[in-house]
Protein backbone atom coordinates (compact mmCIF):
# COMPACT_ATOMS: atom_id res chain seq x y z
CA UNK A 1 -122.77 -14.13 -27.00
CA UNK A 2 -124.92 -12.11 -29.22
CA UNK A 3 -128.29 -10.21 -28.88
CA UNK A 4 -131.09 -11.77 -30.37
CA UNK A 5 -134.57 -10.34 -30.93
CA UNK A 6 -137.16 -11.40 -28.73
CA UNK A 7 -139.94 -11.53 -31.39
CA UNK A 8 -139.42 -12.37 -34.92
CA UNK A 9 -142.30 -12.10 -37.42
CA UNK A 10 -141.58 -13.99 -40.82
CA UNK A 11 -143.70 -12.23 -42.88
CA UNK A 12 -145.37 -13.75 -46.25
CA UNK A 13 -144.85 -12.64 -49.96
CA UNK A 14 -147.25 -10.63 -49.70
CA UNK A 15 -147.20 -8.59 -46.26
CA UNK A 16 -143.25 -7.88 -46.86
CA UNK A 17 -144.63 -6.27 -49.85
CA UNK A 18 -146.62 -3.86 -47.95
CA UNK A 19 -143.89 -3.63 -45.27
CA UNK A 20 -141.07 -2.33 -47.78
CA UNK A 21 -144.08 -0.11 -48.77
CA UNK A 22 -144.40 1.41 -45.30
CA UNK A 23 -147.85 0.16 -44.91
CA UNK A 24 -149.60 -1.14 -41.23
CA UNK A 25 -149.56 -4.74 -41.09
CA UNK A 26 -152.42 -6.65 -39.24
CA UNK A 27 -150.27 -8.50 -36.70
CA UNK A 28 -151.12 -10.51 -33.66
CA UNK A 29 -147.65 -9.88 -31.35
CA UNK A 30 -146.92 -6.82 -29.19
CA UNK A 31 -143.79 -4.51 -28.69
CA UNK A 32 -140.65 -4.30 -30.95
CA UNK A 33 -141.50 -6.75 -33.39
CA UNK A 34 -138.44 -7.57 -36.31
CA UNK A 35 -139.90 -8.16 -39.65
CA UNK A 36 -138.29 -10.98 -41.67
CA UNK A 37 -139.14 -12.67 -44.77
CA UNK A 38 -137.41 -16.05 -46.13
CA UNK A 39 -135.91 -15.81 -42.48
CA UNK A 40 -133.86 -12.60 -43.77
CA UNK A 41 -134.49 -9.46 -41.61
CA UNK A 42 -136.34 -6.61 -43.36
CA UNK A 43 -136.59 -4.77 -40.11
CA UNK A 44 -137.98 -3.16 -37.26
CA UNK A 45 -141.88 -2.68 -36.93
CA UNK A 46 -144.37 -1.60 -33.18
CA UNK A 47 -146.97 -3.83 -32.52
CA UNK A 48 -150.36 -3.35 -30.38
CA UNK A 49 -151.51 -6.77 -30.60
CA UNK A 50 -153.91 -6.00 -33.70
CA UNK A 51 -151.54 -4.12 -35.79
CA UNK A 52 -147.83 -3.60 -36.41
CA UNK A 53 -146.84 -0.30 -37.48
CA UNK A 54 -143.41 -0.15 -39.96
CA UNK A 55 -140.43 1.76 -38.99
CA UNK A 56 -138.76 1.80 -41.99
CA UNK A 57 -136.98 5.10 -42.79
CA UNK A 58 -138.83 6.83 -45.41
CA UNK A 59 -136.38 7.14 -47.79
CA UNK A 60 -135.78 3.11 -47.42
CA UNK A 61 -139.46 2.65 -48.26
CA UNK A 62 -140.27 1.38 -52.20
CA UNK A 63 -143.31 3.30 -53.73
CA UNK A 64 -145.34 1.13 -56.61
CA UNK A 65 -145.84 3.25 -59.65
């Protein structure tokens, strides 16, 4: 048996953009949300039931020039 997440958030083009950018993502769950996009996990992000805050190590993060 393996451990599966209880909330998964398949995110659009455009909000994994600003995820792997380490920006806070309007986001209607709560908790330890996991972030995927084209059903591939891009990882782990906190919730409040309005927003979803990226936990994405910093130096993981992708900076637009």
């Amino acid at each position: 048996m393996s451990w599966q997440p209880n909330c998964r958030w398949n995110l659009d083009d455009h909000q994994a953009r600003q995820y792997v950018e380490g920006q806070t993502l309007g986001c209607p769950h709560q908790g330890w949300v996991l972030a995927t996009w084209r059903d591939r996990p891009l990882g782990w992000c906190k919730a409040d039931g309005r927003r979803a805050k990226n936990h994405l190590p910093k130096p993981a993060r992708i900076t637009v020039v």
